[in-house]
C-alpha atoms as a PDB file:
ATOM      1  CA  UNK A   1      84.822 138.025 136.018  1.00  0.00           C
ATOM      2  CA  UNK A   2      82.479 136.707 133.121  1.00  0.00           C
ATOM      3  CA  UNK A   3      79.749 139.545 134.081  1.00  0.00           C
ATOM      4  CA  UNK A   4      79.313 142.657 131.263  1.00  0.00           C
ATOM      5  CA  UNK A   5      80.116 144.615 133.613  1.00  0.00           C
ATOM      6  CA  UNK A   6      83.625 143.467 134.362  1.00  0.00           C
ATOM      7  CA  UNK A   7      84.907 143.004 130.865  1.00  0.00           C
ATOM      8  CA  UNK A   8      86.929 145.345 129.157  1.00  0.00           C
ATOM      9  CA  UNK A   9      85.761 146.794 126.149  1.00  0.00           C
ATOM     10  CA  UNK A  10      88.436 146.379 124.301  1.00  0.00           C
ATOM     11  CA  UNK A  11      87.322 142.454 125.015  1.00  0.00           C
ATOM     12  CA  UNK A  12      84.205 143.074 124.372  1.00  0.00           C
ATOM     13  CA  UNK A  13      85.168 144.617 121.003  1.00  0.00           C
ATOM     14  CA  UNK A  14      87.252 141.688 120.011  1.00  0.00           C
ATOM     15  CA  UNK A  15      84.480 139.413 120.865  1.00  0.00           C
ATOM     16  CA  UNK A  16      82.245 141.273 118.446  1.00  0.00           C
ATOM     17  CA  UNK A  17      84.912 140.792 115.343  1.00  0.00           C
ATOM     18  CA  UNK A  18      86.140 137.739 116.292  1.00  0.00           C
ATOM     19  CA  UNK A  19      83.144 135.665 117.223  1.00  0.00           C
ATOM     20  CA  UNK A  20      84.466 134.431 120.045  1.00  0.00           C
ATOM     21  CA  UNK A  21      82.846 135.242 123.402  1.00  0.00           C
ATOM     22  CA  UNK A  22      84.151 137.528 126.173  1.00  0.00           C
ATOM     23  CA  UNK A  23      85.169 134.096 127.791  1.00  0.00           C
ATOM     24  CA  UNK A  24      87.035 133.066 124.995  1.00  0.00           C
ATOM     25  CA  UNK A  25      88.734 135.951 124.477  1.00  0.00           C
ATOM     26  CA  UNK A  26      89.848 136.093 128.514  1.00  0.00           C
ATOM     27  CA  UNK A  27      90.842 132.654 128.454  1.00  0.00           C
ATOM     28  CA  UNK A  28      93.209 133.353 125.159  1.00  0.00           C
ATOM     29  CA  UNK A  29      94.404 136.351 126.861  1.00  0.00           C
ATOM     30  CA  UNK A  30      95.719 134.510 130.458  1.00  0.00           C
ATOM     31  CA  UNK A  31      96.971 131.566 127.878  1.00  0.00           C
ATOM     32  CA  UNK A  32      98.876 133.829 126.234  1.00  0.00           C
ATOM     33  CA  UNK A  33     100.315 135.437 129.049  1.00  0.00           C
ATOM     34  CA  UNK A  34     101.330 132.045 130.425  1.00  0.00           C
ATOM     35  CA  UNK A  35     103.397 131.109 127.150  1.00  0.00           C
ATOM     36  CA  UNK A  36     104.739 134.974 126.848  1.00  0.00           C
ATOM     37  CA  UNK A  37     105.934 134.510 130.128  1.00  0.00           C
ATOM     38  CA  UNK A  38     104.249 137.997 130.543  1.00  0.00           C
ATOM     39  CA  UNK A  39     106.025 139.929 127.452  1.00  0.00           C
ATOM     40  CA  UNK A  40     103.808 141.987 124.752  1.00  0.00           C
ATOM     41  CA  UNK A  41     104.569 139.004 122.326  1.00  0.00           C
ATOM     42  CA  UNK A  42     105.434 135.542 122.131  1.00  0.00           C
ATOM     43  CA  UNK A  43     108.789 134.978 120.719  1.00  0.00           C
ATOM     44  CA  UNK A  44     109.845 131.404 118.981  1.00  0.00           C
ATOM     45  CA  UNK A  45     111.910 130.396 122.663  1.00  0.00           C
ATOM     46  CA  UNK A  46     108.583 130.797 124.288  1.00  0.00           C
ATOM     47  CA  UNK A  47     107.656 127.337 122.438  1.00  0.00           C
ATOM     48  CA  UNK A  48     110.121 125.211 124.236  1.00  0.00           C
ATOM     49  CA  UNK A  49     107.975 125.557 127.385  1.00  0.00           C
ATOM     50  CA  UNK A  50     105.151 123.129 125.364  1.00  0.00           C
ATOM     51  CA  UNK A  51     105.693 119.894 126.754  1.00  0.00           C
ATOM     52  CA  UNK A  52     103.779 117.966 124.288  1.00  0.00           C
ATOM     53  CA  UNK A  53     105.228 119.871 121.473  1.00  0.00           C
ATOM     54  CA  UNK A  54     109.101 119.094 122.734  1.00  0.00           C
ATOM     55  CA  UNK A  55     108.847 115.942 121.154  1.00  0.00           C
ATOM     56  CA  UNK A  56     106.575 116.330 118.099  1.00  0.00           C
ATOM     57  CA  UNK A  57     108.949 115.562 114.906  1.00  0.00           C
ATOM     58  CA  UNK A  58     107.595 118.094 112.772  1.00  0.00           C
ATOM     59  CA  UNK A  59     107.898 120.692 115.971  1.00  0.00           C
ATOM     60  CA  UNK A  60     109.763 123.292 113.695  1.00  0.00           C
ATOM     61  CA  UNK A  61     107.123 123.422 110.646  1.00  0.00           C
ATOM     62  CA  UNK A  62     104.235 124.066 113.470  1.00  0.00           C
ATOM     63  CA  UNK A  63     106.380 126.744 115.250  1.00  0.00           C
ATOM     64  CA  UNK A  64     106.919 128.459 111.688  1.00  0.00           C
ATOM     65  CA  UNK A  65     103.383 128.176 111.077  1.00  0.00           C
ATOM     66  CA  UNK A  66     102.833 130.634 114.284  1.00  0.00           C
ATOM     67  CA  UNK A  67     105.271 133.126 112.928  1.00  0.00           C
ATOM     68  CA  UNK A  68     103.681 133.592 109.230  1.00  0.00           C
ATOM     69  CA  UNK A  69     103.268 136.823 108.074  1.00  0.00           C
ATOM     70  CA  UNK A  70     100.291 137.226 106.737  1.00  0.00           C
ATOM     71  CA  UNK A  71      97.837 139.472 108.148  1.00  0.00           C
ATOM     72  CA  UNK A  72      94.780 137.732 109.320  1.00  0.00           C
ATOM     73  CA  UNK A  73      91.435 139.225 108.558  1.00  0.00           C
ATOM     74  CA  UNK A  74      88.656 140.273 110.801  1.00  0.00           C
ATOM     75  CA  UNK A  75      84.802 139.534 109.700  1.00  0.00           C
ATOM     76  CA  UNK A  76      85.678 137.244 106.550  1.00  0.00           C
ATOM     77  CA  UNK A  77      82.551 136.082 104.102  1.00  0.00           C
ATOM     78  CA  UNK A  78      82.255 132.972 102.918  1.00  0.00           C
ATOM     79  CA  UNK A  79      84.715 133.122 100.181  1.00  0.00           C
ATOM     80  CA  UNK A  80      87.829 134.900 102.293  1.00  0.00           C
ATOM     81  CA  UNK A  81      86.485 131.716 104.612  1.00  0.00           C
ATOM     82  CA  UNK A  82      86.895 129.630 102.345  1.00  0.00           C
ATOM     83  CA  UNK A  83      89.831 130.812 100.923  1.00  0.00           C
ATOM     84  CA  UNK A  84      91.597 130.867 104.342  1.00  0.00           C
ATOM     85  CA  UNK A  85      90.696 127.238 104.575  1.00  0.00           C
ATOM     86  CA  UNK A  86      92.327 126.379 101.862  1.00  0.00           C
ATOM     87  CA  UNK A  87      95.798 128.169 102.391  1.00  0.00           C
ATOM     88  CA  UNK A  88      95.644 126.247 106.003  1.00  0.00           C
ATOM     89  CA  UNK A  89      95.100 122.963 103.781  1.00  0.00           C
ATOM     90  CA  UNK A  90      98.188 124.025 101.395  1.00  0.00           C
ATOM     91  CA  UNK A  91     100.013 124.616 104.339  1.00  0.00           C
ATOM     92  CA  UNK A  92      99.207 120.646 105.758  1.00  0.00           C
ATOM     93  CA  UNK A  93      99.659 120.016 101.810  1.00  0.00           C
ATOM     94  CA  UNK A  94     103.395 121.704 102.025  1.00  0.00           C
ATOM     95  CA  UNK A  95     104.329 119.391 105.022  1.00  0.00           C
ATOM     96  CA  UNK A  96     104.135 116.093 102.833  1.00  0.00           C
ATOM     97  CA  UNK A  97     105.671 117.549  99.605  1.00  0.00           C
ATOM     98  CA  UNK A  98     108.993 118.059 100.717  1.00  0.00           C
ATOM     99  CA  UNK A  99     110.577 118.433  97.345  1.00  0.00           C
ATOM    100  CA  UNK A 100     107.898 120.873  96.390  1.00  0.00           C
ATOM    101  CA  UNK A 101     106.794 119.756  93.250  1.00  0.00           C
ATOM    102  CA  UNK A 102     103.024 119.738  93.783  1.00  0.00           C
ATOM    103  CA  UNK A 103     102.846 116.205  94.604  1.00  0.00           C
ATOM    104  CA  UNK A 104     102.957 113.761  97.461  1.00  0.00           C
ATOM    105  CA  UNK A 105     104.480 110.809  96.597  1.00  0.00           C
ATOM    106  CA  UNK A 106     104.260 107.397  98.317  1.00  0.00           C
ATOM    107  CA  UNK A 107     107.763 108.197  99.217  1.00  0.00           C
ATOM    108  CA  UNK A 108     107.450 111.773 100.874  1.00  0.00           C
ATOM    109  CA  UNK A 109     103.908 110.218 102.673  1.00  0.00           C
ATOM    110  CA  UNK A 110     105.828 107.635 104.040  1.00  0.00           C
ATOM    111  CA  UNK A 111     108.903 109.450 105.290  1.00  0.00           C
ATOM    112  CA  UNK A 112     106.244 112.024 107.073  1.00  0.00           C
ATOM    113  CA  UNK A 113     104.257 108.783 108.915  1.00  0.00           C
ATOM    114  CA  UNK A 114     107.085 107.405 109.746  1.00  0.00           C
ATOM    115  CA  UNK A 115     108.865 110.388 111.427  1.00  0.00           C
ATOM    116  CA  UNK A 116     105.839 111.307 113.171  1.00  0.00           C
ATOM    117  CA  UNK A 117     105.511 107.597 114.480  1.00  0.00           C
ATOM    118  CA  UNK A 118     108.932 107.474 115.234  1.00  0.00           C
ATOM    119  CA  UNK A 119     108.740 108.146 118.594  1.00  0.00           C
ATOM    120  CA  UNK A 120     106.419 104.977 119.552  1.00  0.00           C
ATOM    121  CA  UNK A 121     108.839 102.062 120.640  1.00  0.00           C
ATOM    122  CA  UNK A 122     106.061  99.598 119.957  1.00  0.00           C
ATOM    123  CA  UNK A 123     105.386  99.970 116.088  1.00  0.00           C
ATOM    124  CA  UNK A 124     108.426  99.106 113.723  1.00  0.00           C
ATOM    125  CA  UNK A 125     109.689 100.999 110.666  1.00  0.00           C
ATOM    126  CA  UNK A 126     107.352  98.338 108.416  1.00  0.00           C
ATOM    127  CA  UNK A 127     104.216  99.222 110.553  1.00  0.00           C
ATOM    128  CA  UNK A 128     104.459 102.311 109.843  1.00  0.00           C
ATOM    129  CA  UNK A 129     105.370 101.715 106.184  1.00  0.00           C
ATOM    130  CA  UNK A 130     102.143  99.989 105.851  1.00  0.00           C
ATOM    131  CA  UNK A 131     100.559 102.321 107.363  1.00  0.00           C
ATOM    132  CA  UNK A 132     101.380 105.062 104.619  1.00  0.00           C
ATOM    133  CA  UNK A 133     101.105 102.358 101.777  1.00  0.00           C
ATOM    134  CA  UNK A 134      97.068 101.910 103.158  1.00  0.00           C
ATOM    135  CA  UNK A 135      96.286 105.854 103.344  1.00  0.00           C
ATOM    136  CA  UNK A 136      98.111 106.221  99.981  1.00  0.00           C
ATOM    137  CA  UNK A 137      95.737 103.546  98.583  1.00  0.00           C
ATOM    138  CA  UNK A 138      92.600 105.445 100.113  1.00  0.00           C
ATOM    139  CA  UNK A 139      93.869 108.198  98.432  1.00  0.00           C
ATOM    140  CA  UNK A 140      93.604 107.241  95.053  1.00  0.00           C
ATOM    141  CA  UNK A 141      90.288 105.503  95.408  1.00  0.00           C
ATOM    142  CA  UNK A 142      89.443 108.652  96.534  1.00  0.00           C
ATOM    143  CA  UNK A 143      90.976 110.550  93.684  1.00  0.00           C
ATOM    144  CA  UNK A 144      91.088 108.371  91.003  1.00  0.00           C
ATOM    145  CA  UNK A 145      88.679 105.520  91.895  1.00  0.00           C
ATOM    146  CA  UNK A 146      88.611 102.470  90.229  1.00  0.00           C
ATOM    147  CA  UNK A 147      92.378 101.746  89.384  1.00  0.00           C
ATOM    148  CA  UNK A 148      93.158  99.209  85.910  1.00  0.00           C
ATOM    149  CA  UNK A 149      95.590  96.829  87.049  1.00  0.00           C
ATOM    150  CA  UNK A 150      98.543  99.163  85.132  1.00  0.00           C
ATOM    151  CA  UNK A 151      97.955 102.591  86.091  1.00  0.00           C
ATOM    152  CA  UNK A 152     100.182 103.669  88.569  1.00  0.00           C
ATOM    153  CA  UNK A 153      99.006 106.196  91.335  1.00  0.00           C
ATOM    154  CA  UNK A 154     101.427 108.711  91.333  1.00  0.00           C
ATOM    155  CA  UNK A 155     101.247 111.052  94.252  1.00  0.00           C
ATOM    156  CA  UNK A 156      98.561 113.536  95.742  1.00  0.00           C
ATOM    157  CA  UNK A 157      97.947 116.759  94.018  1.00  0.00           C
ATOM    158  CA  UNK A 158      96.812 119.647  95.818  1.00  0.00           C
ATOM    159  CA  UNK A 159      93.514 119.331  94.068  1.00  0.00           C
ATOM    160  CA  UNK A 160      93.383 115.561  95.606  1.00  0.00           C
ATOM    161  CA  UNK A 161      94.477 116.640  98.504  1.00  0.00           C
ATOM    162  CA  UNK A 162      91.593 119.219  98.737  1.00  0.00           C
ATOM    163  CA  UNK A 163      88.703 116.272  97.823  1.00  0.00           C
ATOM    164  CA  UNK A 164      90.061 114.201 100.498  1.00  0.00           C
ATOM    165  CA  UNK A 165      89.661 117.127 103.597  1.00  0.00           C
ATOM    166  CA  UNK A 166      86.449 118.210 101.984  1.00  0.00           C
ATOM    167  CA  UNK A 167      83.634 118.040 104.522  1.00  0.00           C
ATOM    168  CA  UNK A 168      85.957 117.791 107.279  1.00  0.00           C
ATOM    169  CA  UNK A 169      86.139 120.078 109.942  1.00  0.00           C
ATOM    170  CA  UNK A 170      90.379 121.255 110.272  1.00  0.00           C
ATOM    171  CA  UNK A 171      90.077 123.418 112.804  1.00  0.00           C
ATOM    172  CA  UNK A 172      89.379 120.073 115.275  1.00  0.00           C
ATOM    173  CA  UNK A 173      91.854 118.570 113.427  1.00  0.00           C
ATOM    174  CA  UNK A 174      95.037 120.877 113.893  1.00  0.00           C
ATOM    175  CA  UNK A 175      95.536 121.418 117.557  1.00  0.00           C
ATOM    176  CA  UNK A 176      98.531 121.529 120.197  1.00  0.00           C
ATOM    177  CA  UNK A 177      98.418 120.305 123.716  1.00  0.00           C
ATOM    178  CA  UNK A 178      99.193 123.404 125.709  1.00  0.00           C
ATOM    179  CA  UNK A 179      99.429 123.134 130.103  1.00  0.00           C
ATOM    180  CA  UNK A 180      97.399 119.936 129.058  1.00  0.00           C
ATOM    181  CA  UNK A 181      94.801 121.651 127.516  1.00  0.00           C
ATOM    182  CA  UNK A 182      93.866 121.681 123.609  1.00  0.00           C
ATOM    183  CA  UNK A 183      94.638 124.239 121.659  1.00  0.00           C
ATOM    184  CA  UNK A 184      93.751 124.903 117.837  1.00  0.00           C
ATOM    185  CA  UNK A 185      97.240 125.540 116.176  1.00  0.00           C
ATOM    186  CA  UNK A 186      95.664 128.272 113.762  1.00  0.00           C
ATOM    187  CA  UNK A 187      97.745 128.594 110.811  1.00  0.00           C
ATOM    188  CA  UNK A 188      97.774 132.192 109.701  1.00  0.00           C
END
Protein backbone atom coordinates (compact mmCIF):
# COMPACT_ATOMS: atom_id res chain seq x y z
CA UNK A 1 0.00 0.00 0.00
CA UNK A 2 2.90 2.57 0.77
CA UNK A 3 4.79 1.41 -2.63
CA UNK A 4 4.83 4.27 -5.73
CA UNK A 5 3.33 2.10 -7.47
CA UNK A 6 0.11 1.70 -5.56
CA UNK A 7 -0.61 5.30 -4.78
CA UNK A 8 -2.90 7.31 -6.58
CA UNK A 9 -1.75 10.22 -8.23
CA UNK A 10 -4.03 12.33 -7.20
CA UNK A 11 -2.14 11.36 -3.64
CA UNK A 12 0.80 11.68 -4.95
CA UNK A 13 -0.09 15.18 -6.20
CA UNK A 14 -1.32 16.30 -2.86
CA UNK A 15 1.78 15.06 -1.29
CA UNK A 16 3.80 17.28 -3.60
CA UNK A 17 1.69 20.64 -2.49
CA UNK A 18 1.08 19.73 0.76
CA UNK A 19 4.34 18.40 2.08
CA UNK A 20 3.02 15.70 3.56
CA UNK A 21 4.01 12.21 2.37
CA UNK A 22 1.91 9.69 0.42
CA UNK A 23 1.51 8.07 3.98
CA UNK A 24 0.27 11.02 5.43
CA UNK A 25 -1.97 11.82 3.02
CA UNK A 26 -3.55 7.94 3.10
CA UNK A 27 -3.72 7.99 6.68
CA UNK A 28 -5.79 11.55 6.57
CA UNK A 29 -7.82 10.10 3.91
CA UNK A 30 -9.09 6.61 5.97
CA UNK A 31 -9.33 9.21 9.15
CA UNK A 32 -11.50 11.13 7.40
CA UNK A 33 -13.58 8.55 6.14
CA UNK A 34 -13.95 7.18 9.66
CA UNK A 35 -15.36 10.63 11.08
CA UNK A 36 -17.50 11.21 7.63
CA UNK A 37 -18.93 8.07 8.32
CA UNK A 38 -18.14 7.60 4.54
CA UNK A 39 -19.94 10.93 3.09
CA UNK A 40 -17.95 13.44 0.61
CA UNK A 41 -17.72 15.83 3.71
CA UNK A 42 -17.75 16.00 7.28
CA UNK A 43 -20.70 17.75 8.61
CA UNK A 44 -20.71 19.47 12.34
CA UNK A 45 -22.91 16.01 13.77
CA UNK A 46 -19.97 14.04 12.60
CA UNK A 47 -18.07 15.65 15.77
CA UNK A 48 -20.18 14.06 18.39
CA UNK A 49 -18.55 10.71 17.53
CA UNK A 50 -15.03 12.31 19.26
CA UNK A 51 -14.98 10.88 22.52
CA UNK A 52 -12.41 13.05 23.98
CA UNK A 53 -13.91 16.07 22.49
CA UNK A 54 -17.63 15.22 24.12
CA UNK A 55 -16.48 16.65 27.14
CA UNK A 56 -14.02 19.45 26.27
CA UNK A 57 -15.77 22.86 27.59
CA UNK A 58 -14.79 24.91 24.84
CA UNK A 59 -16.04 21.86 22.35
CA UNK A 60 -18.17 24.42 20.27
CA UNK A 61 -15.29 27.16 19.56
CA UNK A 62 -12.98 24.06 18.25
CA UNK A 63 -15.87 22.62 16.12
CA UNK A 64 -16.36 26.28 14.60
CA UNK A 65 -12.81 26.49 14.07
CA UNK A 66 -13.21 23.33 11.52
CA UNK A 67 -15.97 25.03 9.67
CA UNK A 68 -14.11 28.54 8.89
CA UNK A 69 -14.31 29.76 5.66
CA UNK A 70 -11.37 30.77 4.59
CA UNK A 71 -9.67 29.18 1.83
CA UNK A 72 -6.46 27.61 2.81
CA UNK A 73 -3.47 28.05 0.60
CA UNK A 74 -1.29 25.55 -1.08
CA UNK A 75 2.74 26.19 -1.24
CA UNK A 76 2.78 29.33 1.22
CA UNK A 77 6.35 31.38 1.65
CA UNK A 78 7.48 32.41 4.62
CA UNK A 79 5.39 35.41 5.07
CA UNK A 80 1.72 33.72 4.03
CA UNK A 81 3.48 31.15 6.80
CA UNK A 82 3.82 33.38 8.95
CA UNK A 83 0.88 35.16 8.48
CA UNK A 84 -1.24 31.96 8.81
CA UNK A 85 0.43 31.50 12.13
CA UNK A 86 -0.64 34.34 13.36
CA UNK A 87 -4.46 34.27 12.41
CA UNK A 88 -4.30 30.60 14.22
CA UNK A 89 -2.77 32.63 17.31
CA UNK A 90 -5.72 35.38 17.00
CA UNK A 91 -7.96 32.68 16.82
CA UNK A 92 -6.44 31.04 20.49
CA UNK A 93 -6.28 34.99 21.24
CA UNK A 94 -10.30 35.25 20.45
CA UNK A 95 -11.02 32.29 22.89
CA UNK A 96 -9.83 34.33 26.08
CA UNK A 97 -11.27 37.76 25.04
CA UNK A 98 -14.73 37.04 25.30
CA UNK A 99 -15.95 40.58 25.33
CA UNK A 100 -13.81 41.32 22.35
CA UNK A 101 -12.12 44.27 23.21
CA UNK A 102 -8.53 43.32 22.36
CA UNK A 103 -7.65 42.36 25.75
CA UNK A 104 -7.54 39.45 28.12
CA UNK A 105 -8.24 40.37 31.36
CA UNK A 106 -7.45 38.52 34.61
CA UNK A 107 -11.13 38.04 34.63
CA UNK A 108 -11.83 36.49 31.06
CA UNK A 109 -8.26 34.26 31.74
CA UNK A 110 -9.69 33.02 34.69
CA UNK A 111 -13.22 32.18 33.62
CA UNK A 112 -11.44 30.21 30.48
CA UNK A 113 -9.00 28.04 33.17
CA UNK A 114 -11.51 27.48 35.15
CA UNK A 115 -14.11 26.12 32.64
CA UNK A 116 -11.59 24.08 31.03
CA UNK A 117 -10.59 22.61 34.56
CA UNK A 118 -13.95 22.24 35.46
CA UNK A 119 -14.31 18.91 34.73
CA UNK A 120 -11.46 17.59 37.27
CA UNK A 121 -13.26 16.67 40.65
CA UNK A 122 -9.94 16.95 42.42
CA UNK A 123 -8.92 20.73 41.94
CA UNK A 124 -11.39 23.39 43.50
CA UNK A 125 -12.68 26.63 41.97
CA UNK A 126 -9.56 28.51 44.05
CA UNK A 127 -6.98 26.07 42.45
CA UNK A 128 -7.83 26.92 39.50
CA UNK A 129 -8.15 30.63 40.32
CA UNK A 130 -4.60 30.54 41.27
CA UNK A 131 -3.77 28.95 38.62
CA UNK A 132 -4.87 31.86 36.16
CA UNK A 133 -3.66 34.56 38.76
CA UNK A 134 0.18 32.72 38.25
CA UNK A 135 0.02 32.59 34.23
CA UNK A 136 -1.43 36.14 34.33
CA UNK A 137 1.63 37.17 36.40
CA UNK A 138 4.06 35.37 33.81
CA UNK A 139 2.40 37.28 31.44
CA UNK A 140 3.27 40.57 32.34
CA UNK A 141 6.83 39.79 33.27
CA UNK A 142 6.80 38.69 30.00
CA UNK A 143 5.21 41.76 28.53
CA UNK A 144 5.91 44.36 30.70
CA UNK A 145 8.79 43.10 32.91
CA UNK A 146 9.74 44.64 35.88
CA UNK A 147 6.36 45.87 37.46
CA UNK A 148 6.58 49.32 40.14
CA UNK A 149 4.64 48.38 43.00
CA UNK A 150 1.48 50.69 41.43
CA UNK A 151 1.16 49.79 37.95
CA UNK A 152 -1.53 47.62 37.39
CA UNK A 153 -1.29 44.83 34.63
CA UNK A 154 -4.20 45.19 32.74
CA UNK A 155 -4.90 42.35 30.40
CA UNK A 156 -3.04 40.66 27.35
CA UNK A 157 -2.98 42.42 24.09
CA UNK A 158 -2.74 40.61 21.00
CA UNK A 159 0.72 41.97 20.56
CA UNK A 160 1.53 40.29 24.19
CA UNK A 161 -0.11 37.58 23.37
CA UNK A 162 2.06 37.11 20.19
CA UNK A 163 5.63 37.60 22.40
CA UNK A 164 4.48 35.02 24.71
CA UNK A 165 3.84 32.00 21.74
CA UNK A 166 6.89 33.28 19.96
CA UNK A 167 9.35 30.44 19.46
CA UNK A 168 6.84 27.95 20.21
CA UNK A 169 5.84 25.41 18.00
CA UNK A 170 1.43 25.60 17.83
CA UNK A 171 0.94 23.12 15.63
CA UNK A 172 2.08 20.47 18.70
CA UNK A 173 0.25 22.53 20.75
CA UNK A 174 -3.41 22.50 19.23
CA UNK A 175 -4.44 18.94 18.79
CA UNK A 176 -7.67 16.65 19.34
CA UNK A 177 -7.69 13.10 20.48
CA UNK A 178 -9.38 11.32 17.62
CA UNK A 179 -10.05 6.97 17.90
CA UNK A 180 -7.24 7.67 20.56
CA UNK A 181 -4.94 8.97 18.30
CA UNK A 182 -3.59 12.75 18.09
CA UNK A 183 -4.69 14.87 15.80
CA UNK A 184 -3.54 18.59 14.98
CA UNK A 185 -6.86 20.64 15.18
CA UNK A 186 -5.68 22.96 12.18
CA UNK A 187 -7.42 26.14 12.37
CA UNK A 188 -8.14 27.37 8.89
Amino acid sequence: MGSAHSVPAEMRELADRTGFTSEQIEHLHRRFKQLSQDQLTIRKENFDSIPDLEFNPIRAKIVHAFFDKRPIEMNMDEEQLDRFRKEKLKFLFHMYDSDHDGKITLQEYRNVVEELLSGNPHLEKESARSIADGAMMEAASICVGQMGPDQVYEGITFEDFLKMWQGIDIETKMHVRFLNVDTIAHCY
